[in-house]
Protein backbone atom coordinates (compact mmCIF):
# COMPACT_ATOMS: atom_id res chain seq x y z
CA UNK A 1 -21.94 -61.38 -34.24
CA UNK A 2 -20.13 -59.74 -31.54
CA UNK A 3 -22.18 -58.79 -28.23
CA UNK A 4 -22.54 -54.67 -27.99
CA UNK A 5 -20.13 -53.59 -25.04
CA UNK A 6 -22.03 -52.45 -22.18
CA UNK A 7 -22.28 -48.86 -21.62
CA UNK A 8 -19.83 -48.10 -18.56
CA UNK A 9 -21.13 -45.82 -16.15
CA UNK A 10 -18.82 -42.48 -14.73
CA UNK A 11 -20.75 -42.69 -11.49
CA UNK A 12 -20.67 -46.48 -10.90
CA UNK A 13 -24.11 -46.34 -10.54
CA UNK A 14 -26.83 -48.52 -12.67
CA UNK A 15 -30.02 -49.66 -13.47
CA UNK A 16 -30.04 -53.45 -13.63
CA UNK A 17 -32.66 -55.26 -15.54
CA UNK A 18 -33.32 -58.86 -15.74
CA UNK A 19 -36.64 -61.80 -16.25
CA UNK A 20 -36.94 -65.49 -16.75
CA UNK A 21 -36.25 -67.56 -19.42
CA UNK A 22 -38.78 -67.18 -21.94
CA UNK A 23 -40.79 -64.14 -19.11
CA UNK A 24 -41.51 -67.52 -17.08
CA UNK A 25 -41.95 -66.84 -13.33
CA UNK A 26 -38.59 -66.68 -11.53
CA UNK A 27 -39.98 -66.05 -7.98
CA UNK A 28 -42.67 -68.53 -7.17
CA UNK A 29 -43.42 -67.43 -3.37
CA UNK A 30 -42.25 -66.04 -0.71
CA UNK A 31 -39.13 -68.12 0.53
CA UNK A 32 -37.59 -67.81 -3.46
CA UNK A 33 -37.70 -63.85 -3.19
CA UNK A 34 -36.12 -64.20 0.40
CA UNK A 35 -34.03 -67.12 -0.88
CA UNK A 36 -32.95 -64.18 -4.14
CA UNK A 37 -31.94 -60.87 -1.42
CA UNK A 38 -29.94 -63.25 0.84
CA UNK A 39 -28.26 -64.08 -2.14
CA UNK A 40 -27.42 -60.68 -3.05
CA UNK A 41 -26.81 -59.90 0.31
CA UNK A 42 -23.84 -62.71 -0.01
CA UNK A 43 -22.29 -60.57 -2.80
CA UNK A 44 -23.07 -57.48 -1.60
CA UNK A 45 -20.35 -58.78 1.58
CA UNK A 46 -17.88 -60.26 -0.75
CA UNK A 47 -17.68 -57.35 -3.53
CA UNK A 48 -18.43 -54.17 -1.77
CA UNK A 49 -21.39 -52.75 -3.92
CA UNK A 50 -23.99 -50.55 -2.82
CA UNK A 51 -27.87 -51.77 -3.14
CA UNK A 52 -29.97 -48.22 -3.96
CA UNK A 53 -33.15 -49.70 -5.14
CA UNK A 54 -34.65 -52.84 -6.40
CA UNK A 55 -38.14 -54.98 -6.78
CA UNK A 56 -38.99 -58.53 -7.47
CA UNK A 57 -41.74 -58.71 -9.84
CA UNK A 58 -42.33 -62.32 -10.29
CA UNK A 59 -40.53 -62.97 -13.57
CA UNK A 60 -38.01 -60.12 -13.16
CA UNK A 61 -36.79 -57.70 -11.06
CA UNK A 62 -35.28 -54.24 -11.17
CA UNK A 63 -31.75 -53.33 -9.01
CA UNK A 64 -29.83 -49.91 -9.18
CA UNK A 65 -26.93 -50.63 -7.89
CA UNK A 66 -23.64 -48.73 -7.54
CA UNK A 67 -20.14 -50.24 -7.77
CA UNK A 68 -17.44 -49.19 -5.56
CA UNK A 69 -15.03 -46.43 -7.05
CA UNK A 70 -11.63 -47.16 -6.82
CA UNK A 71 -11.21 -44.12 -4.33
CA UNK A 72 -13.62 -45.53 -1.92
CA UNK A 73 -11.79 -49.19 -1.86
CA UNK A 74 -8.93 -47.76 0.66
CA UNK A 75 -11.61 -46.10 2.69
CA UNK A 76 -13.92 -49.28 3.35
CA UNK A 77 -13.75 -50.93 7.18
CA UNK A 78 -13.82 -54.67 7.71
CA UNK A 79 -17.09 -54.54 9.54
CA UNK A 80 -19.43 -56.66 11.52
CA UNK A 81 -21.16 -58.50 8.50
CA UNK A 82 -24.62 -59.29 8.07
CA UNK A 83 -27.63 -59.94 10.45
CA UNK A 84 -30.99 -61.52 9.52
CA UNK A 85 -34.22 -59.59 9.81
CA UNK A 86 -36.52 -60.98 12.11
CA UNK A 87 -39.52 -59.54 10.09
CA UNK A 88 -38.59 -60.99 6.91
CA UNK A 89 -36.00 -63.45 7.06
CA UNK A 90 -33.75 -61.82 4.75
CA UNK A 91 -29.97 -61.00 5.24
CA UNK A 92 -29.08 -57.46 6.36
CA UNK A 93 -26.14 -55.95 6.91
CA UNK A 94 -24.94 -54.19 9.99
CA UNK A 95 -22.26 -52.64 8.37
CA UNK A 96 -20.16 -52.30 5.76
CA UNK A 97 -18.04 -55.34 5.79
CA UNK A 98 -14.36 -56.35 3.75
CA UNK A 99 -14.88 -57.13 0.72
CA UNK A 100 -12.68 -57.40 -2.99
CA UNK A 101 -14.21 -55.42 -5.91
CA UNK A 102 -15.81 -56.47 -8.70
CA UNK A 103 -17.53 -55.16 -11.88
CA UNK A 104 -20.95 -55.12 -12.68
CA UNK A 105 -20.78 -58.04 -14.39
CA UNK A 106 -19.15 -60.40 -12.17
CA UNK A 107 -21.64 -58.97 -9.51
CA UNK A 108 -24.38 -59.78 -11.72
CA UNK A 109 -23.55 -63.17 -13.17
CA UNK A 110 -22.49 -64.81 -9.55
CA UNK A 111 -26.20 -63.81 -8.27
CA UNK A 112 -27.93 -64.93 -11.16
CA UNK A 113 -25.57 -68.20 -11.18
CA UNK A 114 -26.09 -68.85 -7.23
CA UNK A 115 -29.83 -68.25 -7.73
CA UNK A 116 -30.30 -70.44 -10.89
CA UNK A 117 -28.62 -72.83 -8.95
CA UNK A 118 -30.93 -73.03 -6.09
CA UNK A 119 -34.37 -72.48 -8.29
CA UNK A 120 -33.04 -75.42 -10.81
CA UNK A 121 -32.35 -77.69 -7.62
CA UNK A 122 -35.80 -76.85 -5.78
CA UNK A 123 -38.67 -77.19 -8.55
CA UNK A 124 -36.10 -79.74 -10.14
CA UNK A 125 -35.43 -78.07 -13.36
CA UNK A 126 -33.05 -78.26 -15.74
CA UNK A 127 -31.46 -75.22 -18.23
CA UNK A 128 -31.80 -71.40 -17.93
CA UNK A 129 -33.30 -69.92 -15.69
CA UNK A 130 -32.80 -66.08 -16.75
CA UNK A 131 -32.99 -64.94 -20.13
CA UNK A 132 -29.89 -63.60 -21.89
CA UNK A 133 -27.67 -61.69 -20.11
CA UNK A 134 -28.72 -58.72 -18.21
CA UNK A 135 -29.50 -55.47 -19.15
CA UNK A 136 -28.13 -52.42 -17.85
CA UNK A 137 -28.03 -48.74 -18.35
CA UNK A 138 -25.83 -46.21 -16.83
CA UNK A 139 -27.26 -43.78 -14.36
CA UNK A 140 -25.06 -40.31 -14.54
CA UNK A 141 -27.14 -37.75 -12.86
CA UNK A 142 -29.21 -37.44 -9.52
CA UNK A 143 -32.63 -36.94 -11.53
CA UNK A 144 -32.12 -40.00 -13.08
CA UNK A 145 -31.11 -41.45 -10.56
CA UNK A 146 -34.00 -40.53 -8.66
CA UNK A 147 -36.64 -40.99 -11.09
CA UNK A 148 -34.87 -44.67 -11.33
CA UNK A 149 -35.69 -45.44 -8.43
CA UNK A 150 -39.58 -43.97 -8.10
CA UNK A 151 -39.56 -46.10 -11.71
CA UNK A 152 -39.11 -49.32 -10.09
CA UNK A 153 -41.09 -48.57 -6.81
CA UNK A 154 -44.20 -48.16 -8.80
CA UNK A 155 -43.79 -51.68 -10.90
CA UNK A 156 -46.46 -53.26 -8.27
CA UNK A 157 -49.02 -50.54 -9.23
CA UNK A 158 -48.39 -50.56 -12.55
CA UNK A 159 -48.98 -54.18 -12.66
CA UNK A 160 -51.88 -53.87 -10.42
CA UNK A 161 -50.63 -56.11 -7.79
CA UNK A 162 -51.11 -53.52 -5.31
CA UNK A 163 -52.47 -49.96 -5.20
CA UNK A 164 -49.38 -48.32 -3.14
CA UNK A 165 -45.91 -48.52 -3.57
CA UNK A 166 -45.21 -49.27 0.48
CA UNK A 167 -48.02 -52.28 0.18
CA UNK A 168 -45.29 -54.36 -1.85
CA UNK A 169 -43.18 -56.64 0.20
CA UNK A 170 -40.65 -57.22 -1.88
CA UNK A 171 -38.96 -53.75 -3.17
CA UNK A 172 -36.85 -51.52 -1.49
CA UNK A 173 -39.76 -48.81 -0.81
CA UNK A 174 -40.37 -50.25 2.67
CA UNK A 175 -37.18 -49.32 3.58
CA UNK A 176 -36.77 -45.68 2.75
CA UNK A 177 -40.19 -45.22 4.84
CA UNK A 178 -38.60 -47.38 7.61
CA UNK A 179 -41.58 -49.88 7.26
CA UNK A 180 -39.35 -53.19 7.17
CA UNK A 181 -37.99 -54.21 10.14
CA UNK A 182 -34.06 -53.60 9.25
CA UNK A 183 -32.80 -51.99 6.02
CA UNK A 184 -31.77 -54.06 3.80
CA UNK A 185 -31.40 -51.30 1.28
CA UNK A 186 -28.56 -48.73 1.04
CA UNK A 187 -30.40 -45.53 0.96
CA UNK A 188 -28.38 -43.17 2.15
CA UNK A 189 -27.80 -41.65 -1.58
CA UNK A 190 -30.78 -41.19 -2.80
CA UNK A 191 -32.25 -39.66 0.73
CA UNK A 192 -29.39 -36.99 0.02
CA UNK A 193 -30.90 -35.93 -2.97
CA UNK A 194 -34.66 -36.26 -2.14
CA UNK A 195 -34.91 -35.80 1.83
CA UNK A 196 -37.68 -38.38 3.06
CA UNK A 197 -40.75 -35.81 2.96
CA UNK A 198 -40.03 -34.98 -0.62
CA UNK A 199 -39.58 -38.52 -1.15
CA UNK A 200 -43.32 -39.81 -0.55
CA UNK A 201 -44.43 -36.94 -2.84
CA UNK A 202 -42.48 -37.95 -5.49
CA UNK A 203 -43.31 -40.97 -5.56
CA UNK A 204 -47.17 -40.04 -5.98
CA UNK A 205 -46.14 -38.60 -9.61
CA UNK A 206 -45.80 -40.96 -12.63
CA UNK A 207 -44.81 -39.23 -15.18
CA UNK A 208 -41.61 -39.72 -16.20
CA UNK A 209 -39.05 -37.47 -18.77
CA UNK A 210 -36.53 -40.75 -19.16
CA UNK A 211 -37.72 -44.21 -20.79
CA UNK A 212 -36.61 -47.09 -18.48
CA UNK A 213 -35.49 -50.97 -19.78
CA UNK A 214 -37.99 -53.20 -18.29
CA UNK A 215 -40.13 -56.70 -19.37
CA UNK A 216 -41.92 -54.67 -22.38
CA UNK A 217 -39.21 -52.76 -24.33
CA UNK A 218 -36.70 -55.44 -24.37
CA UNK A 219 -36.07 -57.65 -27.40
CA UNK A 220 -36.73 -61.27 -26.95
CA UNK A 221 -34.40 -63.50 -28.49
CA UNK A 222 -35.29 -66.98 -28.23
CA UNK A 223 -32.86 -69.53 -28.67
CA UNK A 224 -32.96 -72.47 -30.43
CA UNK A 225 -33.80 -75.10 -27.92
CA UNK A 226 -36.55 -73.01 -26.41
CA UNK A 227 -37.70 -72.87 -30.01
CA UNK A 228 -37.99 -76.73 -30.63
CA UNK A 229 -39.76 -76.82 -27.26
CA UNK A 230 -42.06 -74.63 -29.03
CA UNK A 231 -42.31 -77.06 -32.20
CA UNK A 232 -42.78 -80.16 -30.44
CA UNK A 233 -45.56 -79.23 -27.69
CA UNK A 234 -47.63 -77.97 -31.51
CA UNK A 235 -46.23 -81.22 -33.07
CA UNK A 236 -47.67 -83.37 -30.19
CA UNK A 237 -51.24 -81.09 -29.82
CA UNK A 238 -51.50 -81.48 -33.74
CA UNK A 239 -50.63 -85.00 -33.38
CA UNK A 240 -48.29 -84.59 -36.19
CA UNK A 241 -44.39 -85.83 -36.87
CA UNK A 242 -43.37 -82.70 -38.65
CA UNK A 243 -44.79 -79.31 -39.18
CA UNK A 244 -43.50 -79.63 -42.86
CA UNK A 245 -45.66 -82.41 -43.04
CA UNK A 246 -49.28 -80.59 -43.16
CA UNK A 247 -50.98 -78.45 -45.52
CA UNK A 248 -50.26 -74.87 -46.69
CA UNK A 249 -53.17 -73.51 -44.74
CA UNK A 250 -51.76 -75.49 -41.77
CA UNK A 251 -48.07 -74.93 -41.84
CA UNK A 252 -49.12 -70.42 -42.27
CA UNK A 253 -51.23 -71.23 -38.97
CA UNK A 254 -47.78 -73.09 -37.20
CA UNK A 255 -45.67 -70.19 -38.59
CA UNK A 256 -48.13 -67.47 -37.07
CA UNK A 257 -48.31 -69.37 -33.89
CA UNK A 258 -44.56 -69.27 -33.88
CA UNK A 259 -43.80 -65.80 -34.30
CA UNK A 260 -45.85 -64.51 -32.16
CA UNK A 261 -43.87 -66.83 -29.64
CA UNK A 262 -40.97 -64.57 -30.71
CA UNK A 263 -39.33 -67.18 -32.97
CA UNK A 264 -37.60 -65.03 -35.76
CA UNK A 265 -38.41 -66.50 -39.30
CA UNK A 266 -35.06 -67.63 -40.04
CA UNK A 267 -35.44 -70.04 -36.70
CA UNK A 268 -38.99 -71.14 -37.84
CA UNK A 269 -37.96 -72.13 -41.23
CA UNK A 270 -34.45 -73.63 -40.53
CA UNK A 271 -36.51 -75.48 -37.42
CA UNK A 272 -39.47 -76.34 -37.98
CA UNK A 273 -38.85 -77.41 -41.79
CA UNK A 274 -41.44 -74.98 -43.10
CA UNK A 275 -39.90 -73.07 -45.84
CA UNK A 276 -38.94 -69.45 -45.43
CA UNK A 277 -41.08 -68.28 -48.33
CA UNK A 278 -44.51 -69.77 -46.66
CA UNK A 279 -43.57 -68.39 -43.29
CA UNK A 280 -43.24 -64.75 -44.91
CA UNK A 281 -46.65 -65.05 -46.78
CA UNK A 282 -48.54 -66.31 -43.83
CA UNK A 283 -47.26 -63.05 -41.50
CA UNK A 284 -47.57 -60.71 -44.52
CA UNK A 285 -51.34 -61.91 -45.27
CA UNK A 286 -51.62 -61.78 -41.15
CA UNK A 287 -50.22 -58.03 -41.15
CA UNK A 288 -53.07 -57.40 -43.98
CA UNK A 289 -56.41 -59.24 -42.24
């Protein structure tokens, strides 16, 4: 089946979504989320894009970035490059430097590539390290846009890792307050829209008038290797050669276990050897206890 074509944005601008393989952890400390914006930072140099918003949340993160028009190509100066923050270690830029244009998606799949790279090679790790490709959706209008951005500011306190939005090291909140050392964020467009003072206000509010792609209202699609990894770690804790192998009673309990690891039934049956019609009792007697 052919992948749906991403929605192209009139602005440039969007809201970038992607997690770990499987929702595992992606950003183990400090140095990996430092390691993950100097990254960007790279690409930001090389393709020209503009940074308005993002925040690493452990096993994903949020960006809103806008692509440069074709209009604003001619106008760009070669400029200094990039410093590094003193306070934080990460790249930022001193100003806008040369750079050749790229879409979304090229943008996108070198950072993820560079980083997957460098995570595989330090916990020494093999296979994906992001799940699927990302997601995206276009931003066309400044309330969105704004309400985007207060969206991903408040993942920390929605996930309770914090009680403020500014107490979160590792979004681009600091920076429109000016509590990071440099700004590594471009904020210029959104502080057009919603002048600083409004700005804290705003983000007080959480009620929202958009719905927003993030870690729970994305479909997981697991693929098949992740799926055997599933099968064999039951296989080895059952102390069993096949799940095909057990009882009824037994093989409904694997196929439960499975789905709810988002295995779709086709993959459980076809993998694990348990036939399709026991895997669709055992989740239609689970839907009825």
């Amino acid at each position: 089946m052919p992948r749906e074509a991403r929605k192209e944005s009139r602005t440039g601008v969007y809201h970038v979504f992607m997690r770990g393989n499987n929702k595992r952890q992606i950003f183990l400390d400090d140095s990996d989320n430092k390691k993950f914006l100097n990254i960007t930072a790279q690409f930001r140099e090389k393709y020209g894009f503009y940074l308005l918003a993002y925040c690493l949340m452990g096993n994903h993160f949020h960006f809103i970035i806008k692509t440069p028009q074709k209009h604003e190509v001619k106008d760009k100066k070669q400029g200094d490059g990039y410093t590094v923050s003193a306070e934080t270690d990460i790249t930022v830029p001193l100003s806008q430097p040369s750079f050749s244009p790229a879409t979304l998606s090229q943008i996108m799949k070198n950072i993820a590539l560079s980083y997957a790279y460098y995570y595989n090679t330090k916990y020494s790790q093999t296979g994906h390290v992001f799940q699927d490709r990302f997601k995206s959706e276009p931003i066309e209008n400044d309330t969105y846009l704004i309400e985007a951005v207060r969206y991903i500011h408040q993942n920390p306190v929605k996930a309770g890792i914090c009680k403020f939005p500014g107490d979160y090291k590792f979004s681009s909140y600091r920076d429109y307050l000016s509590i990071s050392d440099k700004v590594f964020t471009d904020i210029n467009d959104v502080l057009e829209i919603l002048p600083l003072n409004k700005f804290t206000e705003f983000h007080k509010d959480n009620e929202y008038r958009y719905d927003f792609i993030d870690i729970d209202n994305i479909s997981v699609k697991i693929s098949d290797s992740d799926a055997l990894i599933f099968i064999e770690d039951i296989c080895r804790r059952e102390n069993i050669s096949s799940p095909a192998e057990v009882s009824f009673a037994a093989q409904q309990k694997i196929a439960r276990e499975l789905k709810s690891k988002k295995l779709s039934i086709r993959q459980i049956s076809r993998l694990s050897g348990i036939s399709k019609k026991v895997v669709e009792i055992a989740l239609k007697q689970q839907e009825t206890e």
